[in-house]
Protein backbone atom coordinates (compact mmCIF):
# COMPACT_ATOMS: atom_id res chain seq x y z
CA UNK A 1 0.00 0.00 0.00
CA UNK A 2 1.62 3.56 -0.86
CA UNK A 3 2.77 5.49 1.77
CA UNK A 4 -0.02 8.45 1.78
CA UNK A 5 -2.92 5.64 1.48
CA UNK A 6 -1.68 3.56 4.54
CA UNK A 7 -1.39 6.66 6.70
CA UNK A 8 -4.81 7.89 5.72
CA UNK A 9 -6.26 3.99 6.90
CA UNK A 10 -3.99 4.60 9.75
CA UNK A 11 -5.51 8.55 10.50
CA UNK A 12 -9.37 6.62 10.17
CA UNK A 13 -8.69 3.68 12.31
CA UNK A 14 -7.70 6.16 15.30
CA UNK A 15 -9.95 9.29 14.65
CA UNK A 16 -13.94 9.92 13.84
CA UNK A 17 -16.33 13.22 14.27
CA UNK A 18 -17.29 13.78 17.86
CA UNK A 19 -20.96 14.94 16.96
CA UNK A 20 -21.65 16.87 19.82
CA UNK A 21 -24.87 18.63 19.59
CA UNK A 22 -24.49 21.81 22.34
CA UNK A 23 -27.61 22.66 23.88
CA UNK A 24 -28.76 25.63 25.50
CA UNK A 25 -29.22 25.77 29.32
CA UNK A 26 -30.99 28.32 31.49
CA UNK A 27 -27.74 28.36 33.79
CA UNK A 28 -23.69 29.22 34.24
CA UNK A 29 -23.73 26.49 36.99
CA UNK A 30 -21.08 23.94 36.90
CA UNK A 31 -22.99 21.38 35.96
CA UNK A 32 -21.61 17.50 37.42
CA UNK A 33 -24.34 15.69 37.64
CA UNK A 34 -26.34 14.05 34.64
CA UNK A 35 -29.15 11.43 33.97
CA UNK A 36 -30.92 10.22 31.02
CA UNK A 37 -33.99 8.91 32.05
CA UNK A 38 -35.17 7.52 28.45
CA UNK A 39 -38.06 8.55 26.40
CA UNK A 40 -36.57 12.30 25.89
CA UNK A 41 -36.58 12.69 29.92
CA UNK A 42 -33.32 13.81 31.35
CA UNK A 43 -32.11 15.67 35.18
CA UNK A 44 -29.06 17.68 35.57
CA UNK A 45 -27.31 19.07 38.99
CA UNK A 46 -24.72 21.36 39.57
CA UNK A 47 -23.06 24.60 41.72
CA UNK A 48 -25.67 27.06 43.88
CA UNK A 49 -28.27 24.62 43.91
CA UNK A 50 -29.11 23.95 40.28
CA UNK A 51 -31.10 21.37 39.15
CA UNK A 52 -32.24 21.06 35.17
CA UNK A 53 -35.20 18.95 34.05
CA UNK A 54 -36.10 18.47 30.09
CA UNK A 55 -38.79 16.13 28.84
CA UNK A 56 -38.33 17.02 24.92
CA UNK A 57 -34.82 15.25 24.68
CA UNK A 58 -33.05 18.50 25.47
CA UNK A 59 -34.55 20.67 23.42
CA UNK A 60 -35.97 22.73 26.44
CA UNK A 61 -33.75 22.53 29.51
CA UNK A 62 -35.81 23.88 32.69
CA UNK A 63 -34.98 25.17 35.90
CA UNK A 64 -36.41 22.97 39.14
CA UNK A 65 -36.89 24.46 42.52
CA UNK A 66 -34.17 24.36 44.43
CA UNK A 67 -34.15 22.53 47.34
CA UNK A 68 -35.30 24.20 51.14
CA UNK A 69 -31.63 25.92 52.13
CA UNK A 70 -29.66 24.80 49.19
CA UNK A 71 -28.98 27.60 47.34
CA UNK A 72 -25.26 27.27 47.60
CA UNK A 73 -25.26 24.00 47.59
CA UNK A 74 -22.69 21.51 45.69
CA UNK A 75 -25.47 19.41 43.61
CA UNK A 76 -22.94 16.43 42.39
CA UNK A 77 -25.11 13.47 42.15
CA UNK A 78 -28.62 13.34 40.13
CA UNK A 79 -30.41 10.04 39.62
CA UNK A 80 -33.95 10.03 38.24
CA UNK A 81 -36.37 7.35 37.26
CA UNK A 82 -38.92 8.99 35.30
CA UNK A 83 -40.52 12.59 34.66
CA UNK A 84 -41.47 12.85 38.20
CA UNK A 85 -39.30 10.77 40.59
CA UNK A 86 -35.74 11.68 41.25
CA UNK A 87 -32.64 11.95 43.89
CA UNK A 88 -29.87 14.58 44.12
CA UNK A 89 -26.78 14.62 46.19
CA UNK A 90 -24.80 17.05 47.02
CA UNK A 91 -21.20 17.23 48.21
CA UNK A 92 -18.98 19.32 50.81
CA UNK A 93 -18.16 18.98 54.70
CA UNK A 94 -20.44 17.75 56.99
CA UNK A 95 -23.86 19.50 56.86
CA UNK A 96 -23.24 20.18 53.23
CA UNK A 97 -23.77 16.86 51.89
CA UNK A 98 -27.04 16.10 51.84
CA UNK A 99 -29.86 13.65 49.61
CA UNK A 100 -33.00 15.20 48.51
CA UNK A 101 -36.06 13.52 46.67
CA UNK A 102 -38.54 14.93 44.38
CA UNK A 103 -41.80 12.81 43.43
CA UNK A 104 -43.62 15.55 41.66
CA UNK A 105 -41.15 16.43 38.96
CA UNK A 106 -39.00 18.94 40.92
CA UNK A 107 -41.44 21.19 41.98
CA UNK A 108 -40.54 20.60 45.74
CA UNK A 109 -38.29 18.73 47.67
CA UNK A 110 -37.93 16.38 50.26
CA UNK A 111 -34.77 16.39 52.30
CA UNK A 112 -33.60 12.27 53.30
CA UNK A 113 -30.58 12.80 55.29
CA UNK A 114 -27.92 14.95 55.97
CA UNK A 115 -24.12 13.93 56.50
CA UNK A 116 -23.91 13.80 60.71
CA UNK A 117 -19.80 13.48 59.93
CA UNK A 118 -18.53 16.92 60.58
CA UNK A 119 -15.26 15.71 58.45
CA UNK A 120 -17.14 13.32 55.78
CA UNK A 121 -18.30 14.50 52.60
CA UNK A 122 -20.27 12.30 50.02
CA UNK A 123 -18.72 11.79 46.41
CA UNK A 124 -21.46 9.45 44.77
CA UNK A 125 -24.78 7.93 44.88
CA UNK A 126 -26.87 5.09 42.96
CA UNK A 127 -30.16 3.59 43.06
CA UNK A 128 -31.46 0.50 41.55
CA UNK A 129 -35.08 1.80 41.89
CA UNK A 130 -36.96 4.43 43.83
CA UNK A 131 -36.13 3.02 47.19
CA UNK A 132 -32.98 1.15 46.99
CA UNK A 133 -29.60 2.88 46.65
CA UNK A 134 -26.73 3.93 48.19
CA UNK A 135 -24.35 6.54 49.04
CA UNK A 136 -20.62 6.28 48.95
CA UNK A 137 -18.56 8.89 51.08
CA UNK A 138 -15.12 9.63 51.98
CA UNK A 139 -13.04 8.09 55.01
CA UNK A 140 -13.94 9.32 58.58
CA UNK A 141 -11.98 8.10 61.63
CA UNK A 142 -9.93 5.85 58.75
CA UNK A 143 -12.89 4.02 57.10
CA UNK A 144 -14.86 4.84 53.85
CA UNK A 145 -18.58 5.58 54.97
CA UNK A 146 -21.31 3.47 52.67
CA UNK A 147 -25.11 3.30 53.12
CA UNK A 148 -28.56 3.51 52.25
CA UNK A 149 -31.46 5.42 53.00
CA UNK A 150 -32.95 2.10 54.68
CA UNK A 151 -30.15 2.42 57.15
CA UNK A 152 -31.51 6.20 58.07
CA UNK A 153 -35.20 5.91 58.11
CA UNK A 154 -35.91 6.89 61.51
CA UNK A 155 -32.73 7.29 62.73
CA UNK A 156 -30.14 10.38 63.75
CA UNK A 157 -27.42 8.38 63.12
CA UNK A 158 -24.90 7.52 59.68
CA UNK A 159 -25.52 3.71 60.04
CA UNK A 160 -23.29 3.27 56.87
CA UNK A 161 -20.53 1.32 58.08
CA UNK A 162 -22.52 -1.60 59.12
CA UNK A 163 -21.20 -4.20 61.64
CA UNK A 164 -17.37 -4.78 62.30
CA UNK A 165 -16.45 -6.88 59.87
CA UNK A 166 -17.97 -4.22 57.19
CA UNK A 167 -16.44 -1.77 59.07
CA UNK A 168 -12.72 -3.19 59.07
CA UNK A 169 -13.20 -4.17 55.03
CA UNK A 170 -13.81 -0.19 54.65
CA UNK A 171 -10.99 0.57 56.80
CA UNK A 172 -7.94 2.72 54.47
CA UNK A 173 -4.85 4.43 55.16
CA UNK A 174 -4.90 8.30 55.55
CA UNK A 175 -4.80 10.34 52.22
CA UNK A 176 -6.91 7.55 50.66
CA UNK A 177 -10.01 9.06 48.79
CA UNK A 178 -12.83 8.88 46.55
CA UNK A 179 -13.65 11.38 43.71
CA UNK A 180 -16.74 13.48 43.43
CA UNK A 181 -16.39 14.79 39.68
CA UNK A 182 -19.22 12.55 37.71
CA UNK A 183 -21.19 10.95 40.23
CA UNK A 184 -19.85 7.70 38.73
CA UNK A 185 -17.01 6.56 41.42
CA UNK A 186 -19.38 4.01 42.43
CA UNK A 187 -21.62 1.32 40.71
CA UNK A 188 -24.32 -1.05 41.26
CA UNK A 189 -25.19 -4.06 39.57
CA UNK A 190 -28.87 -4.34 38.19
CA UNK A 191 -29.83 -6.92 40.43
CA UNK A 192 -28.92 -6.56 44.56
CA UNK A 193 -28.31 -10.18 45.21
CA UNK A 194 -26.64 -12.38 42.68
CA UNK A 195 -27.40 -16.63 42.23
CA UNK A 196 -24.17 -17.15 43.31
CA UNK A 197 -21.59 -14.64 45.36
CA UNK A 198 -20.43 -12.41 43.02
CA UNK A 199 -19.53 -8.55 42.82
CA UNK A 200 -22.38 -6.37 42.83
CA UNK A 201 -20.65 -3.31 43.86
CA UNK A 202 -17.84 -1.37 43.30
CA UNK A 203 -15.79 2.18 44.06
CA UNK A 204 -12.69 3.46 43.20
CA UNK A 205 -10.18 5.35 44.99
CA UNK A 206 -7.19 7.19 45.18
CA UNK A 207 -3.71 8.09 47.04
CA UNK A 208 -1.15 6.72 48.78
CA UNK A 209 -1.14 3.27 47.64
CA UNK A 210 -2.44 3.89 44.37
CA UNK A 211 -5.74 3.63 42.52
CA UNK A 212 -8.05 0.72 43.92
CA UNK A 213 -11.19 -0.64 43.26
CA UNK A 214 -13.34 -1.60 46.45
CA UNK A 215 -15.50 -4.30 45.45
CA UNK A 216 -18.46 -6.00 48.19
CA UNK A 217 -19.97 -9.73 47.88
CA UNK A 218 -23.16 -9.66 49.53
CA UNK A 219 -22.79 -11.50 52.96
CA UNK A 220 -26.69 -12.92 52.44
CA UNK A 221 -26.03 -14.73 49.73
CA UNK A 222 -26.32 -18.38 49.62
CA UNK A 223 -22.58 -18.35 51.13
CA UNK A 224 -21.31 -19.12 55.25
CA UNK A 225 -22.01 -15.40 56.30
CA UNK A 226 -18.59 -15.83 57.46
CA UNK A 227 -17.12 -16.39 54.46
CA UNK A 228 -13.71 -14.49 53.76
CA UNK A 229 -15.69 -13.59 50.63
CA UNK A 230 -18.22 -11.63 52.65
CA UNK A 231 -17.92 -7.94 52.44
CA UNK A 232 -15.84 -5.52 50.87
CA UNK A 233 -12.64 -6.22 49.27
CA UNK A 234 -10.09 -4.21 47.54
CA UNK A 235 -7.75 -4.73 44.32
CA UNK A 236 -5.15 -2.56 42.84
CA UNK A 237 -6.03 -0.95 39.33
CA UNK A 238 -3.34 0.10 36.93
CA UNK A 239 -4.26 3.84 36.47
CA UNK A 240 -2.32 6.55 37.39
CA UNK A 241 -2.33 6.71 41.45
CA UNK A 242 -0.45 7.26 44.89
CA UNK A 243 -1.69 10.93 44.88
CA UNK A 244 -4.87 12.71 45.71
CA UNK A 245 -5.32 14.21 42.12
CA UNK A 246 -4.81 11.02 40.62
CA UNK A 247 -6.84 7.32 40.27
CA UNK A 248 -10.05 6.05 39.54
CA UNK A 249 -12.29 8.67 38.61
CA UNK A 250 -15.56 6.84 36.99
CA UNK A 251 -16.61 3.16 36.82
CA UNK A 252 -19.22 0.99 34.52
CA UNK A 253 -20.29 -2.11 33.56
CA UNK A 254 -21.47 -3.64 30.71
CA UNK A 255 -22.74 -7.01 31.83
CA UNK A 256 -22.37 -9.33 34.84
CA UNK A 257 -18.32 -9.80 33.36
CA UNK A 258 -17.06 -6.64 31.41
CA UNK A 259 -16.11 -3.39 33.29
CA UNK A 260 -14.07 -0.28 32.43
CA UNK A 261 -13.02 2.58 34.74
CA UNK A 262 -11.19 5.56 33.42
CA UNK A 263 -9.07 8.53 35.16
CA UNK A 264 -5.44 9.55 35.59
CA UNK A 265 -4.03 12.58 36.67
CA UNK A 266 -6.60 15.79 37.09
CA UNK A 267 -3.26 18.21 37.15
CA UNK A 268 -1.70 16.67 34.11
CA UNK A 269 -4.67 16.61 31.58
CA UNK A 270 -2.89 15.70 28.80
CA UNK A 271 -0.87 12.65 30.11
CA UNK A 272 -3.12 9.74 28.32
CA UNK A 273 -0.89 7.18 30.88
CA UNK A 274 -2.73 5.12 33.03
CA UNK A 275 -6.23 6.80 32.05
CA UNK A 276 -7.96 3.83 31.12
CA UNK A 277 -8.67 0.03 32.70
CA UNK A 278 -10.85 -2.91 31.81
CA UNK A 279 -11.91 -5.96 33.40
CA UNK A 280 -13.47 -9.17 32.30
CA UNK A 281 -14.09 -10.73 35.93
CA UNK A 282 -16.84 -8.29 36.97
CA UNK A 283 -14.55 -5.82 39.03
CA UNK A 284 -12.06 -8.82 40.55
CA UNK A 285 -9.03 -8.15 38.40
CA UNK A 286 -7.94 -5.35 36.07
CA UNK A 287 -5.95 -5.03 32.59
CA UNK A 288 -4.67 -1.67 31.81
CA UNK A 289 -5.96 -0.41 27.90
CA UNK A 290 -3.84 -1.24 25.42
CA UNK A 291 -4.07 2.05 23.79
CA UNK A 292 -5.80 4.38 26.46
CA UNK A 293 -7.88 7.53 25.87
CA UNK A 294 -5.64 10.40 25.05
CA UNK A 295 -6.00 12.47 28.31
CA UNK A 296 -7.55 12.72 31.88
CA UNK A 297 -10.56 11.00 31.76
CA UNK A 298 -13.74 12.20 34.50
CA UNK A 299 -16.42 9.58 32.73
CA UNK A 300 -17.47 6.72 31.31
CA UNK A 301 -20.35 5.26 29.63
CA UNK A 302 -21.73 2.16 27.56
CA UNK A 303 -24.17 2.51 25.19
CA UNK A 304 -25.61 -0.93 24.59
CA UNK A 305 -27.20 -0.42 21.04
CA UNK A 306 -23.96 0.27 19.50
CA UNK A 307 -21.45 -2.08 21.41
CA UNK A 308 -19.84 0.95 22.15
CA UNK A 309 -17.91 2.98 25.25
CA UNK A 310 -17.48 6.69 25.31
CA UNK A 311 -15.07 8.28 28.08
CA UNK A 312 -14.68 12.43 28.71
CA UNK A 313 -12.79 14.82 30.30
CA UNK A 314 -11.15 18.60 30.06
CA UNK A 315 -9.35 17.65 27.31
CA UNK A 316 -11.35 15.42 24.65
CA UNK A 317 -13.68 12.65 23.86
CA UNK A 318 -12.92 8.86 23.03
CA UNK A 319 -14.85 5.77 21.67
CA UNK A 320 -13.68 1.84 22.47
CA UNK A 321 -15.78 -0.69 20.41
CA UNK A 322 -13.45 -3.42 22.15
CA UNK A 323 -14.66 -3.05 25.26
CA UNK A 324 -12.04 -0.75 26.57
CA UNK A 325 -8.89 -2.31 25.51
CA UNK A 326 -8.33 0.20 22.54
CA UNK A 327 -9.88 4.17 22.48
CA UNK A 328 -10.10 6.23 19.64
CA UNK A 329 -10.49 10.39 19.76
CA UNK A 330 -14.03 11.70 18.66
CA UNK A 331 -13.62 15.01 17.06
CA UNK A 332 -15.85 17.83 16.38
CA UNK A 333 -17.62 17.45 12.43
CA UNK A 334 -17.01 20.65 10.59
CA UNK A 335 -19.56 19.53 8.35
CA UNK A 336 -21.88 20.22 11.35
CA UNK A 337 -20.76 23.25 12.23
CA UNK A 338 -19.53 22.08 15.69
CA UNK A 339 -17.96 24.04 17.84
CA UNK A 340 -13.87 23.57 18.04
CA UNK A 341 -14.13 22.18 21.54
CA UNK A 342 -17.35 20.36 21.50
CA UNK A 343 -15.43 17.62 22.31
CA UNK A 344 -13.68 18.87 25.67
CA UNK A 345 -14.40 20.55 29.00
CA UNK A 346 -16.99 18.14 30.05
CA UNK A 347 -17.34 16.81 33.72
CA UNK A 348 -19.78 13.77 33.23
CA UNK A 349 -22.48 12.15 30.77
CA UNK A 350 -25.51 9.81 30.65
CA UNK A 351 -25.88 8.96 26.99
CA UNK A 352 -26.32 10.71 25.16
CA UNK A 353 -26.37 13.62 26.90
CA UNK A 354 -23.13 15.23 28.62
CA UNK A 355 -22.54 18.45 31.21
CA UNK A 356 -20.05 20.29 31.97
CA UNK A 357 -18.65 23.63 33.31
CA UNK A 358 -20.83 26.86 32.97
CA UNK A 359 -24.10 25.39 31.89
CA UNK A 360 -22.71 23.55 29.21
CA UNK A 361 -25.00 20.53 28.35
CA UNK A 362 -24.34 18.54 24.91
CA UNK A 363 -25.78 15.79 22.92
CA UNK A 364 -24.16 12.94 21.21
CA UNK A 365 -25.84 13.21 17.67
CA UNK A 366 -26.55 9.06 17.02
CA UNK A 367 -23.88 9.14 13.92
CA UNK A 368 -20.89 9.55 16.10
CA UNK A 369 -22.27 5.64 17.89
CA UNK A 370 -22.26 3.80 14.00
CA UNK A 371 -20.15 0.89 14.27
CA UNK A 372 -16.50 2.27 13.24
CA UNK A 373 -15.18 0.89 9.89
CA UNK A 374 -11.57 1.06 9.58
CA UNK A 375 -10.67 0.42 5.99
């Protein structure tokens, strides 16, 4: 093959349009928070309280009412389940980490529980449905606090850390931490007790040590509740680490097997080493990317109808089609009239949409998920 042609297949097999659709947003917030309900419904959080509801696909982003004595609140968690039911975390010290729930479509709000630790603050939240979740938040008195809003109904206490052998599995070294960019350092499997003990949820950390994953086996499964596979248990995870601006910044899953978590270094975004990981043991053990995204990464995502992950951050936008062992940079389409940088500066994404800093809300146009063809 002549020189110019094989560097042309070579340019296509490692670059395609990014096909971000910017939106318009009633807000400069920082917006961190993001979640695609389905069926053109979608939630947004972010700085001074905001919270963004559209039912048109993003067409028509509206402002909710913000939350009794939240207006400068940290909103870095939203999780919704349909046009009228949704949670919203926020993050800071103490008192200003709190969970609020709406059930008629954000009109008012209900405040759930607020963070008793004076030094705690929350970094992440999920729910499987409209009552069972959890909240993941960083070490107090050396352990990682973890629990649900079942473990606070009627009580004044943070019940998170569970008996002592959950307590001694969360237990960490000082410096140790979890990050609250995306709301997606933590992860749930679809189903809250598996046939057999697996993984069924996950975290990821960093500092001294390096990045980690904490993983927890459900203790009521059909295994000896004192089973050394009870509980929470940790595993190394070969991004960048052993500093508190670098490790594992977002985790997903694809299926009860493949996983992918994404970060690096927030103070070196352009360093693509140690940015991307994948697993194929649900969470157990992790392989580094072969060819990683090419920067800090805050996000990650799988979009099931195109076999296909897409990863963010400050810098860019990539695709794997391999399930994370090889990412590809998605670049704006002149053709569309994109924006230079509609590819970069954003904090977190629920496909397709994707927020970031100053009211900046995008949508990935359904093009830029084709199956890639490399010629």
């Amino acid at each position: 093959m002549p020189t110019v042609l094989l560097l042309a297949a070579l340019f296509a097999a490692t670059a395609a349009s990014a096909q971000w659709e910017i939106q318009s947003a009633p807000t400069t917030a920082d917006l961190r928070g993001i979640d695609n309900v389905g069926k053109g419904i979608a939630w947004a959080s972010g700085s001074d309280g905001t919270i963004l509801h559209t039912t048109d696909d993003g067409a028509h982003w509206q402002h909710c009412a913000t939350p009794p004595d939240a207006e400068k609140l940290d909103f870095r968690g939203i999780q919704a389940f349909d046009e009228k039911t949704a949670f919203v975390m926020s993050t800071g010290k103490g008192p200003l980490s709190r969970l609020y729930k709406t059930t008629d479509g954000c009109k008012s709000w209900t405040l759930l529980f607020t963070n008793p630790d004076s030094d705690g603050s929350w970094d992440a939240m999920r729910f499987r449905n409209g009552s069972d979740g959890y909240v993941l938040g960083d070490p107090v008195d050396g352990h990682f606090t973890f629990g649900s809003p079942q473990d606070w109904a009627g009580s004044t206490g943070w019940k998170a850390q569970g008996d002592q052998y959950t307590q001694e599995s969360l237990a960490t070294m000082d410096g140790v931490h979890a990050f609250a960019i995306s709301n997606s350092s933590l992860a749930l499997s679809q189903k809250d007790i598996h046939p057999d003990p697996k993984p069924e949820m996950w975290f990821g950390t960093s500092g001294p040590g390096g990045a980690l994953i904490y993983y927890f086996v459900d203790k009521y499964s059909d295994v000896n509740p004192d089973d050394e596979l009870a509980d929470w248990h940790k595993v190394s995870v070969p991004l960048a680490g052993d500093d508190a601006s670098s490790g594992v910044f977002s985790i997903a899953f694809k299926n009860d097997a493949l996983g992918v978590v994404v970060g690096g270094n927030s103070q070196k975004p352009d360093d693509s080493a140690g940015t991307a990981a994948f697993s194929t043991d649900i969470g157990v053990t992790w392989q580094a990317a072969q060819t990683p995204p090419h920067g800090f990464r805050t996000a990650v995502a799988y979009d099931a109808a195109s076999n296909s992950w897409i990863t963010v951050g400050p810098n860019g936008t990539d695709i794997s089609t391999d399930d994370g062992r090889n990412w590809r940079a998605l670049r704006p389409n002149p053709a569309l009239h994109e924006p230079a940088d509609a590819d970069r500066n954003w904090n977190a994404l629920s496909l397709p949409f994707i927020v970031g800093p100053h009211g900046r809300i995008g949508r990935l146009r359904p093009e830029a998920l084709a199956p890639h063809k490399t010629p």
